[in-house]
PDB file of N, CA and C in Angstrom:
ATOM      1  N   UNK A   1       0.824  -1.178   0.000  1.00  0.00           N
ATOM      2  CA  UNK A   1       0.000   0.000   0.000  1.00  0.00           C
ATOM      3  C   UNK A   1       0.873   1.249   0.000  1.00  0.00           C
ATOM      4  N   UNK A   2       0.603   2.297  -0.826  1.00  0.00           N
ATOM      5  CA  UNK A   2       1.576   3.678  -0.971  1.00  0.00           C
ATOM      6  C   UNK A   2       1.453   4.099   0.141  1.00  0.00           C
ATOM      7  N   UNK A   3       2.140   4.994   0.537  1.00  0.00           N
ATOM      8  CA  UNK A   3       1.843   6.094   2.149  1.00  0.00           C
ATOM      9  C   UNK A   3       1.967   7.071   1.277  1.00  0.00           C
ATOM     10  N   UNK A   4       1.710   7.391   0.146  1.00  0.00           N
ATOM     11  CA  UNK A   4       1.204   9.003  -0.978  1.00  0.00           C
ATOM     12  C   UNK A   4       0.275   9.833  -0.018  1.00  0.00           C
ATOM     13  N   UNK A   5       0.496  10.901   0.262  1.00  0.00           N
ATOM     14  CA  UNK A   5      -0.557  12.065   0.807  1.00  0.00           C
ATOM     15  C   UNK A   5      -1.280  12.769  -0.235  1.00  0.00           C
ATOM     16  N   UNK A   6      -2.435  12.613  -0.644  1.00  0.00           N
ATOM     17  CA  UNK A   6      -2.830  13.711  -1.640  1.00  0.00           C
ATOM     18  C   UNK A   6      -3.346  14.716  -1.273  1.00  0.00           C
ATOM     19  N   UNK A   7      -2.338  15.770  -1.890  1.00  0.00           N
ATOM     20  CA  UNK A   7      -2.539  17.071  -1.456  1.00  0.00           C
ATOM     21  C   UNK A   7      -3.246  18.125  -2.601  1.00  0.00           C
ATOM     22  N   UNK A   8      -3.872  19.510  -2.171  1.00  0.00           N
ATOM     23  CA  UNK A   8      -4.243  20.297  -2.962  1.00  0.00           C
ATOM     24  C   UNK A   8      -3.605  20.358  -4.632  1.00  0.00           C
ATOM     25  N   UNK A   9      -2.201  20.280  -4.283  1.00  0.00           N
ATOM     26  CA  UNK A   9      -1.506  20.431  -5.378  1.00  0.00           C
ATOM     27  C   UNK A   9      -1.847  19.767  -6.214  1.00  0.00           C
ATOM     28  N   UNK A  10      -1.784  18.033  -5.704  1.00  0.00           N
ATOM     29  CA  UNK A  10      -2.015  16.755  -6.279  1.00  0.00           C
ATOM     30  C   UNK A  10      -3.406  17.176  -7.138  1.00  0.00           C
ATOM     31  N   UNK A  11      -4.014  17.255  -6.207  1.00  0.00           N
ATOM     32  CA  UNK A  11      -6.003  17.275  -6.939  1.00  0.00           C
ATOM     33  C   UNK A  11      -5.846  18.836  -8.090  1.00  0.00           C
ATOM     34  N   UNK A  12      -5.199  19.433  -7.998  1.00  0.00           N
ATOM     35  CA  UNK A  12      -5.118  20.831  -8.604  1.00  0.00           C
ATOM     36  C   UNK A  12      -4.521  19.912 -10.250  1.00  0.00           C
ATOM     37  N   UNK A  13      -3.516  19.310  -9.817  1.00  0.00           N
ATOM     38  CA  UNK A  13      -2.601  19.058 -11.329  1.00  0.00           C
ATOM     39  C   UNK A  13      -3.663  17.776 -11.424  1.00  0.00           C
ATOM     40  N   UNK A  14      -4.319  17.074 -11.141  1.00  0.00           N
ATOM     41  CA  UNK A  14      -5.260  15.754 -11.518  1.00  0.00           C
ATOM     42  C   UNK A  14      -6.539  16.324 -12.704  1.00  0.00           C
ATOM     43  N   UNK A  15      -7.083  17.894 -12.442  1.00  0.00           N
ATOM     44  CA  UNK A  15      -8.394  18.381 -12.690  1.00  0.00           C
ATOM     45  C   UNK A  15      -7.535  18.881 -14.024  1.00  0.00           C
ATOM     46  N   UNK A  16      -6.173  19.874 -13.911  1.00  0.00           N
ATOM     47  CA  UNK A  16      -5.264  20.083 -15.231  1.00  0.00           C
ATOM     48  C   UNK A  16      -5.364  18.619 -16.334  1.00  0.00           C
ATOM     49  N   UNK A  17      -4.645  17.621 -15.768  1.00  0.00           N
ATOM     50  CA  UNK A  17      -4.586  16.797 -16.403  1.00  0.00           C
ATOM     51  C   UNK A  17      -5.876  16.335 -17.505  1.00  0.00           C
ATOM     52  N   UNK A  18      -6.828  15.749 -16.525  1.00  0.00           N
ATOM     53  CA  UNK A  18      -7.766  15.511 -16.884  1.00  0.00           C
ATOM     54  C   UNK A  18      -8.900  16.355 -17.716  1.00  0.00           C
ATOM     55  N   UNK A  19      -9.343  17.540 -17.507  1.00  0.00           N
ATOM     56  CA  UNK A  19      -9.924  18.403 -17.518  1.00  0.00           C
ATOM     57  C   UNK A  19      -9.638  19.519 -18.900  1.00  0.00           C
ATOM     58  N   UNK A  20      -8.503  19.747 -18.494  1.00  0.00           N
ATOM     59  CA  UNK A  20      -8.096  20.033 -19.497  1.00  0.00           C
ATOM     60  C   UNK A  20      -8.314  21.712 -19.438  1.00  0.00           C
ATOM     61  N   UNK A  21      -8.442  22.164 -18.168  1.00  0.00           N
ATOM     62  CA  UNK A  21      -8.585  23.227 -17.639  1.00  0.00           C
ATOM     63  C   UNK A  21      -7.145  23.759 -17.376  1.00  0.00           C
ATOM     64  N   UNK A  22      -6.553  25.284 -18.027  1.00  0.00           N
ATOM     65  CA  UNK A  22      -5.540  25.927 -17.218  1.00  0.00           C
ATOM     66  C   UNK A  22      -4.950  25.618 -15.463  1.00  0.00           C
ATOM     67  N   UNK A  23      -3.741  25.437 -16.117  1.00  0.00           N
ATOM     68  CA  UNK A  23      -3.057  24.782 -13.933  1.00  0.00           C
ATOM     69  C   UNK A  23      -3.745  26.614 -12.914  1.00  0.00           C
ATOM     70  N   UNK A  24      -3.906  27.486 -13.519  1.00  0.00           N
ATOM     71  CA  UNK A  24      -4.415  28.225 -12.650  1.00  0.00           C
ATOM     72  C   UNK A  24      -6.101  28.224 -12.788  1.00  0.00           C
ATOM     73  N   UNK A  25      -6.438  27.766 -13.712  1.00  0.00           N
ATOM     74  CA  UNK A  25      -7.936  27.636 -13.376  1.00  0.00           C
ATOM     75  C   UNK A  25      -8.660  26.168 -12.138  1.00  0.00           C
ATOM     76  N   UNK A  26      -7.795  25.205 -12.645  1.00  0.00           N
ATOM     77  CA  UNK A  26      -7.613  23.783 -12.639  1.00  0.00           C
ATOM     78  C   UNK A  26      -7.611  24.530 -10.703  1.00  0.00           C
ATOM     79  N   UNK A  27      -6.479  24.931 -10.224  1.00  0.00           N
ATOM     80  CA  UNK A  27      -6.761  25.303  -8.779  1.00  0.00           C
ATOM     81  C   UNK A  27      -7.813  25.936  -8.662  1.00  0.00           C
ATOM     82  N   UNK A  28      -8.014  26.995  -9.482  1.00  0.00           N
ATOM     83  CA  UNK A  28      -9.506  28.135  -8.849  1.00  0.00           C
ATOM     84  C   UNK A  28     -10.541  27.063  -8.486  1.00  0.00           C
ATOM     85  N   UNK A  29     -11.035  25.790  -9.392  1.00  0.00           N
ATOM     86  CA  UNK A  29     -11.520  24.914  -9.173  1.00  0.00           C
ATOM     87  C   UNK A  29     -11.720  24.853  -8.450  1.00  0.00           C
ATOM     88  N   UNK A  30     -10.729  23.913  -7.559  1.00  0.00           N
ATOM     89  CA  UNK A  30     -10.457  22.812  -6.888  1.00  0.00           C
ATOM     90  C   UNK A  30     -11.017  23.790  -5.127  1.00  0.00           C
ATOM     91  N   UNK A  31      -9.916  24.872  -4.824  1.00  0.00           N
ATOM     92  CA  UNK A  31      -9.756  25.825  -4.570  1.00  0.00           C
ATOM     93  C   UNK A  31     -11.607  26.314  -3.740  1.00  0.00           C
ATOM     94  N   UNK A  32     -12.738  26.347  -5.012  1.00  0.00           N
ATOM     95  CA  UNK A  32     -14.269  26.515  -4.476  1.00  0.00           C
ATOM     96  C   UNK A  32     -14.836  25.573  -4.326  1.00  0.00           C
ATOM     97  N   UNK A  33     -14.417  24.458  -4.719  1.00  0.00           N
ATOM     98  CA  UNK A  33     -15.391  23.383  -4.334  1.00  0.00           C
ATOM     99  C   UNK A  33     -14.905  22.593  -2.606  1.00  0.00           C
ATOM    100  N   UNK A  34     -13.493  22.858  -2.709  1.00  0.00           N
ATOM    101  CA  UNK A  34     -13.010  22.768  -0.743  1.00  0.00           C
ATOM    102  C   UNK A  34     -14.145  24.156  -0.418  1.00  0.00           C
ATOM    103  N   UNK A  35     -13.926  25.015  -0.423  1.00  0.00           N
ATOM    104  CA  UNK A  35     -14.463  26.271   0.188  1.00  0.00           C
ATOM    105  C   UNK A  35     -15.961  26.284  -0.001  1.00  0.00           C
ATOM    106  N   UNK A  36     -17.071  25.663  -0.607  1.00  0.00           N
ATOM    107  CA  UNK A  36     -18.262  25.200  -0.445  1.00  0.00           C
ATOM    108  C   UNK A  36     -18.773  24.024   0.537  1.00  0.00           C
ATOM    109  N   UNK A  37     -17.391  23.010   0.375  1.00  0.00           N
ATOM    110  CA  UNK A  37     -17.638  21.807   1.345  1.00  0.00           C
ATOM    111  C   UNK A  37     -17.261  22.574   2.484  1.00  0.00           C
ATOM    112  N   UNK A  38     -16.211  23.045   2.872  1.00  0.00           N
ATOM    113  CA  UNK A  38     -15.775  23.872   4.132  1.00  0.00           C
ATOM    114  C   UNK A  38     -17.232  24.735   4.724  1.00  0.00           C
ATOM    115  N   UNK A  39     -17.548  25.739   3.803  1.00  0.00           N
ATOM    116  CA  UNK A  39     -18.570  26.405   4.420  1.00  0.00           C
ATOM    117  C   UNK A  39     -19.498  25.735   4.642  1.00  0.00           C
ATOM    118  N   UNK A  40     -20.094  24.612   3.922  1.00  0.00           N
ATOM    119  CA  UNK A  40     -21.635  24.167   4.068  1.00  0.00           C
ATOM    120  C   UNK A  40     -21.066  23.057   5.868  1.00  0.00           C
ATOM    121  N   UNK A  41     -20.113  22.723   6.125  1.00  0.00           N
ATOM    122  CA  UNK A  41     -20.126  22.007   7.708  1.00  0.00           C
ATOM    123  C   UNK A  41     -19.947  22.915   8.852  1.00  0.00           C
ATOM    124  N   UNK A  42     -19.335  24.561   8.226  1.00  0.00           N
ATOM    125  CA  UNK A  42     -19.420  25.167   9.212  1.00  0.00           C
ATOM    126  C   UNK A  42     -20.663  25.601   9.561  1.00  0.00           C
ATOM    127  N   UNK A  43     -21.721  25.639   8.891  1.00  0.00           N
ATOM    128  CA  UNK A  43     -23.077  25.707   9.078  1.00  0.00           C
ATOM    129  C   UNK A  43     -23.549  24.808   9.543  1.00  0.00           C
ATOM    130  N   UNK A  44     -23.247  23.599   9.855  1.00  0.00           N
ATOM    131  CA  UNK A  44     -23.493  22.224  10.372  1.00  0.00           C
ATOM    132  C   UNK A  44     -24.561  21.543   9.619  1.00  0.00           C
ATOM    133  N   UNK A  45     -24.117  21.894   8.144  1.00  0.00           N
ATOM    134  CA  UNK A  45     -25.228  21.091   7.042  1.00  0.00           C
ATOM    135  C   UNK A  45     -24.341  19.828   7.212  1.00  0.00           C
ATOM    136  N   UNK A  46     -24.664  18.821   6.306  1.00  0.00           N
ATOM    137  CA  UNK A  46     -24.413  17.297   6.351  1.00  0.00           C
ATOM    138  C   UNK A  46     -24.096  17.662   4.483  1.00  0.00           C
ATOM    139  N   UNK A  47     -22.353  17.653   4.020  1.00  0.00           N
ATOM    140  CA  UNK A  47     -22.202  17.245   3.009  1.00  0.00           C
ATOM    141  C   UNK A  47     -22.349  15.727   2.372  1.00  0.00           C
ATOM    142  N   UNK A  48     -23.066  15.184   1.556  1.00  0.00           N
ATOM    143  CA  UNK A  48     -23.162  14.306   0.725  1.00  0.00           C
ATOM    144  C   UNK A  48     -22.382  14.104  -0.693  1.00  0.00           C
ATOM    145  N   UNK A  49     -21.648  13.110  -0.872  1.00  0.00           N
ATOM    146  CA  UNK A  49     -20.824  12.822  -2.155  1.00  0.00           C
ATOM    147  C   UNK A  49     -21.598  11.621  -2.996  1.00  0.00           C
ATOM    148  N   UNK A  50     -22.688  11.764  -3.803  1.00  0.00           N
ATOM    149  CA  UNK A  50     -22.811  10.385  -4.059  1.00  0.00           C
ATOM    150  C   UNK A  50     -21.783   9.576  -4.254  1.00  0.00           C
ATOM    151  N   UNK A  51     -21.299   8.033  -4.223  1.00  0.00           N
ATOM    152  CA  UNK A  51     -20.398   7.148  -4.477  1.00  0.00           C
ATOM    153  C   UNK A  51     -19.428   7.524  -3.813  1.00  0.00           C
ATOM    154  N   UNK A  52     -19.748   8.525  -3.031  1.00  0.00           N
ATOM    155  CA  UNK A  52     -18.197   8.513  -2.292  1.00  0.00           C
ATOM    156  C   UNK A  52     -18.471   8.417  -0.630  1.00  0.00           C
ATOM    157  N   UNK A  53     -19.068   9.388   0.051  1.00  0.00           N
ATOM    158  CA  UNK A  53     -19.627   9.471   1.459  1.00  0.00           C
ATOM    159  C   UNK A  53     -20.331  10.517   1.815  1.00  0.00           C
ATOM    160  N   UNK A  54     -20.121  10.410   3.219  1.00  0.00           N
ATOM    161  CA  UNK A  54     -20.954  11.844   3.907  1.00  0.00           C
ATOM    162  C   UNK A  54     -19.841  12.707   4.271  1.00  0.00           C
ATOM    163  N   UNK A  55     -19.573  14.288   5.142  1.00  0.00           N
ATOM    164  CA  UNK A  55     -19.560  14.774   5.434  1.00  0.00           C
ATOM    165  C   UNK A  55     -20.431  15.077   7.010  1.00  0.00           C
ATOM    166  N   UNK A  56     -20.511  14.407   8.224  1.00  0.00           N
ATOM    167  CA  UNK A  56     -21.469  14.726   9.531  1.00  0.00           C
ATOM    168  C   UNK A  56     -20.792  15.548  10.136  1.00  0.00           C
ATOM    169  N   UNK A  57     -21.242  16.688  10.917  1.00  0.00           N
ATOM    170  CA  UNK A  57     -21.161  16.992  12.074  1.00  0.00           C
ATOM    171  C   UNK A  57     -21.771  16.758  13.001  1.00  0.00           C
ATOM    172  N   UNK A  58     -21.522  16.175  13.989  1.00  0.00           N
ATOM    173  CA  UNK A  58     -21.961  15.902  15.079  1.00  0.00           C
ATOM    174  C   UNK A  58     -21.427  16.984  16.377  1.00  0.00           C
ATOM    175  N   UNK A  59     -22.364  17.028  17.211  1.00  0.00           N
ATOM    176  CA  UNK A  59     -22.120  18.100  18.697  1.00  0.00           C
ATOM    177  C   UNK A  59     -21.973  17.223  19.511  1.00  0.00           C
ATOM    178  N   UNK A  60     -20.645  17.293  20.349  1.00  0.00           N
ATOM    179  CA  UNK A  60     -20.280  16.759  21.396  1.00  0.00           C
ATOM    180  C   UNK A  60     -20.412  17.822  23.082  1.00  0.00           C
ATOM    181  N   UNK A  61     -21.298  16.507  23.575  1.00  0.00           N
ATOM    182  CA  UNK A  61     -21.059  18.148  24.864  1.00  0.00           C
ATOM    183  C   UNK A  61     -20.061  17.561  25.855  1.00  0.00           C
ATOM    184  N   UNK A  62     -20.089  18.345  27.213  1.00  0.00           N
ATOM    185  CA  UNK A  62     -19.598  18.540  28.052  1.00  0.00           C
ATOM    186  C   UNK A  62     -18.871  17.575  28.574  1.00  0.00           C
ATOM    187  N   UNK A  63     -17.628  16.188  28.703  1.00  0.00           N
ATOM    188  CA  UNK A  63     -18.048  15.105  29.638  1.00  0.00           C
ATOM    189  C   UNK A  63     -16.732  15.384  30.462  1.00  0.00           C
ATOM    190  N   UNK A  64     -16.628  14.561  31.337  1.00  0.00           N
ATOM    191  CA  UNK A  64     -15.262  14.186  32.055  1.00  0.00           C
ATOM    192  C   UNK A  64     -14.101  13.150  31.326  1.00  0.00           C
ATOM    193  N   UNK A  65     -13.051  13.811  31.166  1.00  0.00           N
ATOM    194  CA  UNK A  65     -11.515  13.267  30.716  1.00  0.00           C
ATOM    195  C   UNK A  65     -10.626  13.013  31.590  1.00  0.00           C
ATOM    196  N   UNK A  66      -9.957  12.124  31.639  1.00  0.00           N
ATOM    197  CA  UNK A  66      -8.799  11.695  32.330  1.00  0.00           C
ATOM    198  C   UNK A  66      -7.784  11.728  31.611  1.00  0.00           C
ATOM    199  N   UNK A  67      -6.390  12.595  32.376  1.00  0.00           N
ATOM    200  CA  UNK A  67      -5.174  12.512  31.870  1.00  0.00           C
ATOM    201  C   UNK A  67      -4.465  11.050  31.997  1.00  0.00           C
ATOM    202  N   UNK A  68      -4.104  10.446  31.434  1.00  0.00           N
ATOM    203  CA  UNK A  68      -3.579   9.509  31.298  1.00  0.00           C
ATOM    204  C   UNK A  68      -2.233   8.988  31.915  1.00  0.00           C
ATOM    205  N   UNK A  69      -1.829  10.286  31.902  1.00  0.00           N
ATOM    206  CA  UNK A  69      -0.446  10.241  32.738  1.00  0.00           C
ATOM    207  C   UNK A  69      -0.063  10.117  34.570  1.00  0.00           C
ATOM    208  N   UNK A  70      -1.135  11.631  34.760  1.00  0.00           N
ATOM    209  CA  UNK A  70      -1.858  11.422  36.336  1.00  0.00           C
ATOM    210  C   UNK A  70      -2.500  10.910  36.414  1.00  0.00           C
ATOM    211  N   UNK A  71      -3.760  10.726  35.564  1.00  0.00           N
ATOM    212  CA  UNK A  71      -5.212   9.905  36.586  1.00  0.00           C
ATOM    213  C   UNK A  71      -6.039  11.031  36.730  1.00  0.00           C
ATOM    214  N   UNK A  72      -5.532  12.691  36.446  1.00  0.00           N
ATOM    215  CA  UNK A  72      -6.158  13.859  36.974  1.00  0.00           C
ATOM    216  C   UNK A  72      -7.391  13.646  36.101  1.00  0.00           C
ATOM    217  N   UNK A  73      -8.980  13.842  36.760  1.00  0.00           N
ATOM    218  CA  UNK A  73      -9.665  14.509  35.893  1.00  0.00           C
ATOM    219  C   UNK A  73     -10.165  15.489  35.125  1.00  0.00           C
ATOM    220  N   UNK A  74     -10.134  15.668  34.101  1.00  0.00           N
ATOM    221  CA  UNK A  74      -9.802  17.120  33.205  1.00  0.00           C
ATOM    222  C   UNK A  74     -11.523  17.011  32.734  1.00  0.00           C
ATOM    223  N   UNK A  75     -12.223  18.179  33.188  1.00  0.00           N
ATOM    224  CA  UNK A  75     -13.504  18.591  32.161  1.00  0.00           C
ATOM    225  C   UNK A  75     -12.913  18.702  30.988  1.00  0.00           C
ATOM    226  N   UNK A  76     -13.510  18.140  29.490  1.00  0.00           N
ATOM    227  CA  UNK A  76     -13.841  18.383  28.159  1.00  0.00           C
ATOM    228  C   UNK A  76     -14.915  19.237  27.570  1.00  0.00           C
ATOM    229  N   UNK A  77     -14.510  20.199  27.266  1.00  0.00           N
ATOM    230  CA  UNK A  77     -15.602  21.146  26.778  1.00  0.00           C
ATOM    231  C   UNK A  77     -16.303  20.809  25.653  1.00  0.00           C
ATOM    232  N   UNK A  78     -17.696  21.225  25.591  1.00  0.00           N
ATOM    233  CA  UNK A  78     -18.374  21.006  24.236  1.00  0.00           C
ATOM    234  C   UNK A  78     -17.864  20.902  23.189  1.00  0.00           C
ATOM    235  N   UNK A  79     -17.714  20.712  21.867  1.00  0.00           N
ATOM    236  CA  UNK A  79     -17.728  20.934  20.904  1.00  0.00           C
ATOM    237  C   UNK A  79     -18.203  20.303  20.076  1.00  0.00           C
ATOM    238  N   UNK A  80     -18.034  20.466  18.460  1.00  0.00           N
ATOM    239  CA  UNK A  80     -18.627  19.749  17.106  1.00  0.00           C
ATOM    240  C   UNK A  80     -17.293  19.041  16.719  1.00  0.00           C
ATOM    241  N   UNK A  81     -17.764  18.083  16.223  1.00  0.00           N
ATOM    242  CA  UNK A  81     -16.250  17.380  15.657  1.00  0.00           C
ATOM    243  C   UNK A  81     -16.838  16.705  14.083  1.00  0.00           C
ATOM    244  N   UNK A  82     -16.368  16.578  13.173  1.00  0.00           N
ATOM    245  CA  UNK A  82     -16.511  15.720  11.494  1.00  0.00           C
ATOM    246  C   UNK A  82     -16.243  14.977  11.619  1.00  0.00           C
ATOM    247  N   UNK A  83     -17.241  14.056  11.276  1.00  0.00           N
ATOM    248  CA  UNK A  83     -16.867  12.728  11.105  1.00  0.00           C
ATOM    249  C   UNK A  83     -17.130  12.223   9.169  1.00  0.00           C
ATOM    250  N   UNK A  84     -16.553  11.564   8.515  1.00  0.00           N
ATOM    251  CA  UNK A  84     -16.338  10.869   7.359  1.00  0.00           C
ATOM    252  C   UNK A  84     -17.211   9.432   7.622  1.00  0.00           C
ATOM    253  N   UNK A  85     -18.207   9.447   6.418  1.00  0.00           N
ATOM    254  CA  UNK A  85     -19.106   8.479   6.011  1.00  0.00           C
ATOM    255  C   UNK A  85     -18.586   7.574   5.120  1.00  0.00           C
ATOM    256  N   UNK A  86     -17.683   6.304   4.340  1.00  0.00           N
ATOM    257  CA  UNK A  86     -18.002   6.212   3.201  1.00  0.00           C
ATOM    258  C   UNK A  86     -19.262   5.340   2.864  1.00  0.00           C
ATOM    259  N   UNK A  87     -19.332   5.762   1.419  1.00  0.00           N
ATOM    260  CA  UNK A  87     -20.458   5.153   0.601  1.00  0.00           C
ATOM    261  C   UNK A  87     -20.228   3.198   0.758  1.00  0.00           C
ATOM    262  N   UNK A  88     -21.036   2.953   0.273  1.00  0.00           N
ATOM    263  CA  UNK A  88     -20.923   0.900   0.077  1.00  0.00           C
ATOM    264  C   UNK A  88     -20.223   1.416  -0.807  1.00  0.00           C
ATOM    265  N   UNK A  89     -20.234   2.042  -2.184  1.00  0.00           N
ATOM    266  CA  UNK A  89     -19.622   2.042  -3.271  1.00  0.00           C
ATOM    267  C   UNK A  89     -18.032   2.062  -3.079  1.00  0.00           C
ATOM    268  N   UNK A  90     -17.615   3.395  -2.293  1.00  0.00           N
ATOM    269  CA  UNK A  90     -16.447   3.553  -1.846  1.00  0.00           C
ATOM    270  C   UNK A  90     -15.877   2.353  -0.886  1.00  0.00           C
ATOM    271  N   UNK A  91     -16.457   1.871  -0.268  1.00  0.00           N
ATOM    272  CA  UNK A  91     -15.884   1.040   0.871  1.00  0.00           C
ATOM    273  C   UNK A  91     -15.806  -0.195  -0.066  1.00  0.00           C
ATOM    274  N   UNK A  92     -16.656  -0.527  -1.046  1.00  0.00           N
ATOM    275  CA  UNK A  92     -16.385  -1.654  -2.111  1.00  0.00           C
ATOM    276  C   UNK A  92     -14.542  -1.796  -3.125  1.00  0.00           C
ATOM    277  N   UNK A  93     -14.937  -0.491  -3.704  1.00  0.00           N
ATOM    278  CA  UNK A  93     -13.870  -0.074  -4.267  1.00  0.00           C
ATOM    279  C   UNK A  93     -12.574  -0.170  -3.704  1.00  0.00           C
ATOM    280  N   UNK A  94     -12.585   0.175  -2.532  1.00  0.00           N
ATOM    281  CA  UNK A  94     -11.605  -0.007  -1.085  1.00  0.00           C
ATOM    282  C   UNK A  94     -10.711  -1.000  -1.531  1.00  0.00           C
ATOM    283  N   UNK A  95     -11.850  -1.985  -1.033  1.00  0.00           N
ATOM    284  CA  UNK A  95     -11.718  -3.447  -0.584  1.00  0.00           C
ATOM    285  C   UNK A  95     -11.205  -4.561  -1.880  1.00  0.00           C
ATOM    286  N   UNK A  96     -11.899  -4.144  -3.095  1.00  0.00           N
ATOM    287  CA  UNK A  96     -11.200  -4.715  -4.645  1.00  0.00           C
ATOM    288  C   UNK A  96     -10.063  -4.447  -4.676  1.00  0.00           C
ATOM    289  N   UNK A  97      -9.503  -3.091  -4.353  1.00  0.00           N
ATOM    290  CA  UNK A  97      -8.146  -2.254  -4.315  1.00  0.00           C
ATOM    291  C   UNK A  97      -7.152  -3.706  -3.760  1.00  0.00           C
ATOM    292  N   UNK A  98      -7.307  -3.315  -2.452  1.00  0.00           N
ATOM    293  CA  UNK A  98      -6.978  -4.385  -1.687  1.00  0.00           C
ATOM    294  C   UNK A  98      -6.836  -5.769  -2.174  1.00  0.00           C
ATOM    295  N   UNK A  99      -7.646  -6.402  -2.466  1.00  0.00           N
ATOM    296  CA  UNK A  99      -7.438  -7.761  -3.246  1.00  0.00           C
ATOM    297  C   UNK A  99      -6.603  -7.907  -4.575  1.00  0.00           C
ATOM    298  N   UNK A 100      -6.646  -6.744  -5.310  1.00  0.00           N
ATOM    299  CA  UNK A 100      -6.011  -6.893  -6.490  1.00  0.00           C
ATOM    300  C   UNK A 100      -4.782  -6.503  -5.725  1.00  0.00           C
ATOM    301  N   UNK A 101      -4.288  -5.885  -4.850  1.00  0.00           N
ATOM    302  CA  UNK A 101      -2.741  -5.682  -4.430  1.00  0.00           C
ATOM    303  C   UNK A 101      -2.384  -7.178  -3.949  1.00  0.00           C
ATOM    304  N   UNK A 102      -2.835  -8.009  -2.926  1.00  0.00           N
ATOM    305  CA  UNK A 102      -2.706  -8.945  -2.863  1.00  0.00           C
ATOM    306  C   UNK A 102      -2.397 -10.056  -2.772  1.00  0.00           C
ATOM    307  N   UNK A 103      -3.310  -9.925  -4.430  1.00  0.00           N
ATOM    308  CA  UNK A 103      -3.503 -11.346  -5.554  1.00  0.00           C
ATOM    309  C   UNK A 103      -1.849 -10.848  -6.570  1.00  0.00           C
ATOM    310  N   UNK A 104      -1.474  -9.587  -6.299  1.00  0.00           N
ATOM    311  CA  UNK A 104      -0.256  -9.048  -7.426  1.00  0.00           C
ATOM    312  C   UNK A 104       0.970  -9.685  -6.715  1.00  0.00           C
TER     313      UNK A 104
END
């Protein structure tokens, strides 16, 4: 399995490639469609990808934490945290990935 990080850059020169869009348009792209997914969870909408997953936010409240080191108990404050859905499709795809590495 690669340990490849794909980064902005990566998806920027993938949409060039493919697309066939200018490397500075090819980012402007890439560029609003992060910044639509970004804004629509800071609103705490639920992004959807068909074939790919969800986008959730979920609200976490208040509980009790323990440091691990002391034993001290530390209050945890509220917050929202993202969580990643994938699709059957995606989690299929996954998993073929996987077998064809393998079976190679």
């Amino acid at each position: 399995m690669s340990s490849h990080t794909v980064t902005r850059a990566d998806l920027c020169e993938a949409v060039y490639q493919k697309v066939g869009l200018s490397r500075s348009e090819s980012a402007e792209l890439v560029e609003q469609v992060l910044a639509e997914i970004s804004g629509s969870l800071e609103q705490g909408e639920t992004v959807k990808l068909s074939s790919f997953g969800s986008f959730v936010v979920r609200s976490k409240g208040e509980r009790i934490g323990r440091n691990p080191k002391t034993g001290e108990e530390v209050p945890i404050s509220p917050r929202r945290v993202m969580v990643f859905k994938p699709s059957n499709v995606l989690k299929q795809r996954i998993n073929e990935a996987l077998l064809e590495e393998v079976d190679a």
